[in-house]
C-alpha atoms as a PDB file:
ATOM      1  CA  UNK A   1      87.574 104.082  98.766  1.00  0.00           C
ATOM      2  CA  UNK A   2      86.189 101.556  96.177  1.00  0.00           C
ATOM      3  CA  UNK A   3      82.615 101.846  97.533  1.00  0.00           C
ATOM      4  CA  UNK A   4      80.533 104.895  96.823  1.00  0.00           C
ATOM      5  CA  UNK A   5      79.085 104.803 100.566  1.00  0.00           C
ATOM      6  CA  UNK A   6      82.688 105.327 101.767  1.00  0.00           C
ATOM      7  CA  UNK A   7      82.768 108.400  99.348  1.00  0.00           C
ATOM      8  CA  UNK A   8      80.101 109.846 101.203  1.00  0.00           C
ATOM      9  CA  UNK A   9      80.809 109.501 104.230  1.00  0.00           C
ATOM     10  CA  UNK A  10      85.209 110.619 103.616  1.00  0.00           C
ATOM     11  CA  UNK A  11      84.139 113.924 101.733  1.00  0.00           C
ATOM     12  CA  UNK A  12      81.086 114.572 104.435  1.00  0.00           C
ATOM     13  CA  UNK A  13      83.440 114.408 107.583  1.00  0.00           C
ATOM     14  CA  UNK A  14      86.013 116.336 105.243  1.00  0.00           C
ATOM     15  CA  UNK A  15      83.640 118.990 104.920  1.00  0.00           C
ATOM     16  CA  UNK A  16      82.496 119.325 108.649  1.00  0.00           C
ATOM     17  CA  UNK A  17      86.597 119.094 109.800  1.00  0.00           C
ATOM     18  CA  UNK A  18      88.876 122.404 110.713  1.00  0.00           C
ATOM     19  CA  UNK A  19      91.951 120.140 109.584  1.00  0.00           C
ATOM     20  CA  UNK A  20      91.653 117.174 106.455  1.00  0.00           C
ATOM     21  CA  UNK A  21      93.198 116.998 103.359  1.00  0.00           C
ATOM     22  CA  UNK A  22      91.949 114.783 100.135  1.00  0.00           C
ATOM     23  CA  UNK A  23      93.706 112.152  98.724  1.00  0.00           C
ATOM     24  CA  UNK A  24      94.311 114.059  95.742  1.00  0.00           C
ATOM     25  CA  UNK A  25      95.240 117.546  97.967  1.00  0.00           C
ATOM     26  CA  UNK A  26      98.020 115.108  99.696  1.00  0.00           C
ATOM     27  CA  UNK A  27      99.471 113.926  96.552  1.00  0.00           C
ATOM     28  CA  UNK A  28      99.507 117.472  95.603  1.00  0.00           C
ATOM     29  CA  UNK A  29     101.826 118.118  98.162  1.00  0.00           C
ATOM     30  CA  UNK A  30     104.186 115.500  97.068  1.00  0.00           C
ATOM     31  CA  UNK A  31     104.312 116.681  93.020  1.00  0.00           C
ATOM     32  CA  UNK A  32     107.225 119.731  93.065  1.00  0.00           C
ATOM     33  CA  UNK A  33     106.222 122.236  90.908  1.00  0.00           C
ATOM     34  CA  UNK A  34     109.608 124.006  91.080  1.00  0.00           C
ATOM     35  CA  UNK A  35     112.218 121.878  88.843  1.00  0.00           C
ATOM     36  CA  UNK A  36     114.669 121.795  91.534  1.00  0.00           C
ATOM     37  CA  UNK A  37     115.508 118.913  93.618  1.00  0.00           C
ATOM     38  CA  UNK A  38     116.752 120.946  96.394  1.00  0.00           C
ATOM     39  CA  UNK A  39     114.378 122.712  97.559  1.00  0.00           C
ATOM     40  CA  UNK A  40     112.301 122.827 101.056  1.00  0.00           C
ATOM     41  CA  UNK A  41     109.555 120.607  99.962  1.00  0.00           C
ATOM     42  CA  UNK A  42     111.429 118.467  97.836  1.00  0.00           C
ATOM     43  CA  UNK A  43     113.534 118.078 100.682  1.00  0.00           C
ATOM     44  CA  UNK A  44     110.925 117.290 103.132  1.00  0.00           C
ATOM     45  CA  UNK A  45     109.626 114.603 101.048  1.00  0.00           C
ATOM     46  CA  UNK A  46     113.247 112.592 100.225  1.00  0.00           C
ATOM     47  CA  UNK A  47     112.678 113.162 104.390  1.00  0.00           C
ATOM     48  CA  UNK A  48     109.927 111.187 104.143  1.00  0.00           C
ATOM     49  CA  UNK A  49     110.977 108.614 101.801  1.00  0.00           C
ATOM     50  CA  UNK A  50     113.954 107.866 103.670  1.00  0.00           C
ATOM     51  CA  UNK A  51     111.997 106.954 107.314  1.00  0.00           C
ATOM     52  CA  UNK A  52     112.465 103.752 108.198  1.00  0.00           C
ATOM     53  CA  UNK A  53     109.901 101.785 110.245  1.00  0.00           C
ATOM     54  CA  UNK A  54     112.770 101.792 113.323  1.00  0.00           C
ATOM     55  CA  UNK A  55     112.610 105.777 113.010  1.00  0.00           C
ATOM     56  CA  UNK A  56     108.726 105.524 113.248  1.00  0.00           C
ATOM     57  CA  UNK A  57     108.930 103.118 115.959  1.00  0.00           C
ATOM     58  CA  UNK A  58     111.414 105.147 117.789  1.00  0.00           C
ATOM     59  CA  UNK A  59     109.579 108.007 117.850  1.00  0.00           C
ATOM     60  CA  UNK A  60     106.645 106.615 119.546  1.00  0.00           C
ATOM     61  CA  UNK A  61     107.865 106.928 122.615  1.00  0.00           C
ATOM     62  CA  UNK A  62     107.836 110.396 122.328  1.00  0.00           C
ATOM     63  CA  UNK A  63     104.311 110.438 120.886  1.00  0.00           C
ATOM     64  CA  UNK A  64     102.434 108.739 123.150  1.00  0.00           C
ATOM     65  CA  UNK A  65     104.340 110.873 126.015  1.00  0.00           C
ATOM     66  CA  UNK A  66     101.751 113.483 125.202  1.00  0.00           C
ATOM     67  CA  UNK A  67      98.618 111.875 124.942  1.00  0.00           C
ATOM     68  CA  UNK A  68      95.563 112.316 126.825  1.00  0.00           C
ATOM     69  CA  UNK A  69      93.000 110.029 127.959  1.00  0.00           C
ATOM     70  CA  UNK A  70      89.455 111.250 127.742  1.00  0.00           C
ATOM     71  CA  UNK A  71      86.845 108.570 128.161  1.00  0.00           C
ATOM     72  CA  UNK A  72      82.712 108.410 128.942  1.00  0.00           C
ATOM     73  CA  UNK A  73      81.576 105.001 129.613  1.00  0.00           C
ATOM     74  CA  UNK A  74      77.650 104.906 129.032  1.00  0.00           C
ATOM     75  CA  UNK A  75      75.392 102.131 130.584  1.00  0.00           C
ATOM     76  CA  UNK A  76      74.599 100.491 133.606  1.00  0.00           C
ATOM     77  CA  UNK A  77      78.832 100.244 134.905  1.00  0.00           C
ATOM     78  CA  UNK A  78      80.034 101.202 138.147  1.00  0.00           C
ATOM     79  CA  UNK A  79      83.268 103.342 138.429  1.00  0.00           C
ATOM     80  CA  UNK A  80      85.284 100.781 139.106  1.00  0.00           C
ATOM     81  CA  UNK A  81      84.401  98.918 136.244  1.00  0.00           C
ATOM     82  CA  UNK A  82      85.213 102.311 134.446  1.00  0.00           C
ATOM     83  CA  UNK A  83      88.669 102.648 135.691  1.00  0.00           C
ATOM     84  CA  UNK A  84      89.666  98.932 135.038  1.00  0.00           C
ATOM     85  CA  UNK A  85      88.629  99.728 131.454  1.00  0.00           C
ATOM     86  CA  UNK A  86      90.661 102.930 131.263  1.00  0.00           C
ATOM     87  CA  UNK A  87      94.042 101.251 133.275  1.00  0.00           C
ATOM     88  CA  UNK A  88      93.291  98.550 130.269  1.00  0.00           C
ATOM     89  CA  UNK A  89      93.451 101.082 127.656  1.00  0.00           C
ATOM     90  CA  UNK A  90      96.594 102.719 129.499  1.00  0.00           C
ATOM     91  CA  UNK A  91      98.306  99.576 129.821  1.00  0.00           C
ATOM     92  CA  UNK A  92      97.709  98.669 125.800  1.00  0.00           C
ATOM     93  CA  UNK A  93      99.168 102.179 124.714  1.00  0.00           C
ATOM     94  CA  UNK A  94     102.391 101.759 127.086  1.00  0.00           C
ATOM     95  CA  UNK A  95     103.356  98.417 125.446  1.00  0.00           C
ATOM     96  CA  UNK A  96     104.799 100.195 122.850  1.00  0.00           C
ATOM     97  CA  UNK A  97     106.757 102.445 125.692  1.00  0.00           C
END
């Protein structure tokens, strides 16, 4: 976020969002106030340092097992036009099935 524009525009759709964090409310989360290394938060974020990217990729499998497609297509396209788009969109997300 090096331009002010893109300031703006983070901390206005942070204030109109039910769920968002700031960058400095997520590294918050990672500085452990407690002086213990073993406790639930510490341990959650060793967790987190120890994914590898074959643990994320793994898990998208399971990810994209529960998503759901919602699209409107706006213009002058016919249906069928429509649902070639959408299998298109399908087809991208299952190469990583």
């Amino acid at each position: 976020m090096d331009q002010p524009y893109h300031s703006s525009d983070y901390y206005g759709r942070y204030l109109l969002s039910q769920r968002a964090w700031t960058p400095q409310e997520k590294l918050a989360e990672l500085v452990c106030e407690c002086a213990s290394c073993w406790c639930g938060k510490c341990l959650t974020n060793l967790a987190l340092l120890v994914l590898s990217p074959d643990d994320v990729q793994a898990h998208i499998p399971q990810l994209l097992a529960r998503v759901h497609i919602e699209t409107l297509v706006h213009g002058n396209v016919s249906k069928d036009v429509s649902l070639v788009f959408l299998i298109g969109i399908w087809d991208l997300l299952t190469l990583f099935l």
